[in-house]
C-alpha atoms as a PDB file:
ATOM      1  CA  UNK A   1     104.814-127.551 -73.886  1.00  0.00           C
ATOM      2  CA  UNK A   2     108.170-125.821 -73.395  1.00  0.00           C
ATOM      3  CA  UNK A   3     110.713-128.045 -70.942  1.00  0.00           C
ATOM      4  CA  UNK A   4     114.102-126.600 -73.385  1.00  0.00           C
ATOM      5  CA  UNK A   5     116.839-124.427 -72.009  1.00  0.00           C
ATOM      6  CA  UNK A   6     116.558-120.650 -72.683  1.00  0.00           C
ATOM      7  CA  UNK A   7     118.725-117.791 -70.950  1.00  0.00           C
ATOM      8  CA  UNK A   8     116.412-115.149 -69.465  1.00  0.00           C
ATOM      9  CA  UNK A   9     116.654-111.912 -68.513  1.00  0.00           C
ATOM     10  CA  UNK A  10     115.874-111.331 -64.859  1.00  0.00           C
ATOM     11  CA  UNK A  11     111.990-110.525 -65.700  1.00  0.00           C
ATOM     12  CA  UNK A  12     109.353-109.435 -63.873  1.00  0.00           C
ATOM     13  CA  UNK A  13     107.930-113.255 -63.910  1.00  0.00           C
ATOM     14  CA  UNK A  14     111.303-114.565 -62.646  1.00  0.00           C
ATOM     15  CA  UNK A  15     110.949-112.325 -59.516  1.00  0.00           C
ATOM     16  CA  UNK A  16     107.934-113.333 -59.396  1.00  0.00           C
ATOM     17  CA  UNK A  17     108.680-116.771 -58.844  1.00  0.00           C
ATOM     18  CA  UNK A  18     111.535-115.869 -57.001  1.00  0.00           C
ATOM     19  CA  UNK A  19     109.554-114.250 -54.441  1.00  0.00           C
ATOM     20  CA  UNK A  20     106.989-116.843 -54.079  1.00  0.00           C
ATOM     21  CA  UNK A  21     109.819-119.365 -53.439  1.00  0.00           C
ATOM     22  CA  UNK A  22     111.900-116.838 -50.903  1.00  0.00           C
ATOM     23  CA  UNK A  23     108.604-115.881 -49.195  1.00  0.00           C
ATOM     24  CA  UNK A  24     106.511-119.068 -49.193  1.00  0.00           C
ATOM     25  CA  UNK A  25     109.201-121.399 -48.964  1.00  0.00           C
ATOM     26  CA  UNK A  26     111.337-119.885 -47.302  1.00  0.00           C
ATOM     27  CA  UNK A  27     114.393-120.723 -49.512  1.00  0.00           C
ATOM     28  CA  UNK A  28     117.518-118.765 -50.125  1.00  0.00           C
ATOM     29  CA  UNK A  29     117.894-116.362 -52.796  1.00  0.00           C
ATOM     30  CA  UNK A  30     121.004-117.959 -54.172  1.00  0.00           C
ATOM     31  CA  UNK A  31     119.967-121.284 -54.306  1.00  0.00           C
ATOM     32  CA  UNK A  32     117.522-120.177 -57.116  1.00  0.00           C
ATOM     33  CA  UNK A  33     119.576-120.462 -60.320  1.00  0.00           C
ATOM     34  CA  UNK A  34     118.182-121.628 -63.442  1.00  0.00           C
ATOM     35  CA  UNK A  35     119.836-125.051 -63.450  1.00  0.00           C
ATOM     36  CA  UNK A  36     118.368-125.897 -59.992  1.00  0.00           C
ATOM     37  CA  UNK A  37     116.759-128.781 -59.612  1.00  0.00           C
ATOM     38  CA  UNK A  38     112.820-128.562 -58.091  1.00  0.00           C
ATOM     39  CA  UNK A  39     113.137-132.274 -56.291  1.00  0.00           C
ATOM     40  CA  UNK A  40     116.693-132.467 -55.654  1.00  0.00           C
ATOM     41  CA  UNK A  41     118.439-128.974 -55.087  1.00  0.00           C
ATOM     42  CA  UNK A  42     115.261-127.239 -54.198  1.00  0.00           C
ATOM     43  CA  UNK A  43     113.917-129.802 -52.253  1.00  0.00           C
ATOM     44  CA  UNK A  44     110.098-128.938 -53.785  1.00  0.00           C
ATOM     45  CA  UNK A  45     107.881-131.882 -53.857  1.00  0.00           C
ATOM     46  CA  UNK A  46     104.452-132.599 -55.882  1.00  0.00           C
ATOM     47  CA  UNK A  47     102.223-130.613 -53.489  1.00  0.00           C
ATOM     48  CA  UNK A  48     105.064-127.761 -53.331  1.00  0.00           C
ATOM     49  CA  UNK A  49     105.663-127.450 -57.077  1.00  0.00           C
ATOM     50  CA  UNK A  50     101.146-127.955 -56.852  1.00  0.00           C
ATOM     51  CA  UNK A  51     100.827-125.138 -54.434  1.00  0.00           C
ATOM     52  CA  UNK A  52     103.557-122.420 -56.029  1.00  0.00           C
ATOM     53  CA  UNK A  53     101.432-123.339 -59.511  1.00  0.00           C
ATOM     54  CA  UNK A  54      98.100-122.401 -57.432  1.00  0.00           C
ATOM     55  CA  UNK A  55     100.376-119.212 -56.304  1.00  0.00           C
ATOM     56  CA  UNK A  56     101.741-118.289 -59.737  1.00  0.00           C
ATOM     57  CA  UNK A  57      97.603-118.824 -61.408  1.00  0.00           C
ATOM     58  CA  UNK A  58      96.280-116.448 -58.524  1.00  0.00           C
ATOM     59  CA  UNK A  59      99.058-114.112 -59.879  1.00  0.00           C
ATOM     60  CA  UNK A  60      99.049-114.134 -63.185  1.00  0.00           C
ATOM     61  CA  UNK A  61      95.538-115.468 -64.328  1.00  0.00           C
ATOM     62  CA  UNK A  62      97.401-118.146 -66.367  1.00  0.00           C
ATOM     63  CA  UNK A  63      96.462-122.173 -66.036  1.00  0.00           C
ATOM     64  CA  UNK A  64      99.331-124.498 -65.697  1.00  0.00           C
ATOM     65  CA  UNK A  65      98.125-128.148 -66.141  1.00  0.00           C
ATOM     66  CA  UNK A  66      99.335-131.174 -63.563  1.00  0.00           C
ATOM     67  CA  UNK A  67     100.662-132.633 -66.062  1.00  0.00           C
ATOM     68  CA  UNK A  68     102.849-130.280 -67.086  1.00  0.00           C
ATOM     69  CA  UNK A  69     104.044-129.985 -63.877  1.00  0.00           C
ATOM     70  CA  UNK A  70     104.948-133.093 -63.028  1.00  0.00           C
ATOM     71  CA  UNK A  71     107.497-132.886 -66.185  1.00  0.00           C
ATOM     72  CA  UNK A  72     109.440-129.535 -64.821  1.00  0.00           C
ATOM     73  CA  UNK A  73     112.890-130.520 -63.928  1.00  0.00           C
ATOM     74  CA  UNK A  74     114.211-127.416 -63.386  1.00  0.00           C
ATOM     75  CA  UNK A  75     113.247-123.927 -61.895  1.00  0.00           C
ATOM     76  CA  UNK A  76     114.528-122.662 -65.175  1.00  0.00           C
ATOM     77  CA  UNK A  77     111.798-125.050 -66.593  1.00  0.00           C
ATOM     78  CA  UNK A  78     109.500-123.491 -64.971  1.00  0.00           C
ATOM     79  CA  UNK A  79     110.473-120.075 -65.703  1.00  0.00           C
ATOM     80  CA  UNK A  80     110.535-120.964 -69.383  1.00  0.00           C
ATOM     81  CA  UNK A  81     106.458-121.912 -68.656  1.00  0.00           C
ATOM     82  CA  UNK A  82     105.312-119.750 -66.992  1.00  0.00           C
ATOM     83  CA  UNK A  83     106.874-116.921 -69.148  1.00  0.00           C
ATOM     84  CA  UNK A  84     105.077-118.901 -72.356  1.00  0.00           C
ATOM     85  CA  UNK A  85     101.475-118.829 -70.529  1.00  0.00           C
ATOM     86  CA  UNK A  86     101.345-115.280 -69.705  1.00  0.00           C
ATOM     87  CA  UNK A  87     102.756-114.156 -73.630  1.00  0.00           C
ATOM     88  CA  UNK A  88      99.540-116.505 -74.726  1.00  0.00           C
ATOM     89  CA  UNK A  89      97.405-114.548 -72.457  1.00  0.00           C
END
């Protein structure tokens, strides 16, 4: 499991998420930064951060375990994960 820091490009899986959280959330663009907080800044709680993971597998045929989850802090966590399931394929 990846929860480190990492600088990233602005990929096609960041806009991805990105979108999800504009569209489905309905938050603004410029409260997504990499340092965000999910809880706290982002105001995502379990069933959110549950229901953009359900979004993200429809997307991009990856699994993302509860677990796992539960232990992303920030939206630059879970860039950092879902970027590592969909290079394992």
């Amino acid at each position: 499991m990846f929860l480190g820091k990492r600088e990233f490009p602005m990929s096609s899986i960041t806009e991805k998420i990105n979108s999800i959280l504009i569209e489905d959330f309905e938050l603004p663009a410029d409260t997504l930064t990499e340092d965000a907080t999910l809880r706290d800044d982002l105001g995502l709680d379990s069933l959110d951060a549950i229901d953009l993971a359900s979004k993200l597998e429809e997307q991009s045929g990856i699994v993302i375990e509860t677990q796992v989850l539960a232990e992303l802090n920030t939206l630059g966590d879970m860039y950092a994960l879902v970027e590592e399931l969909v290079a394992k394929g």
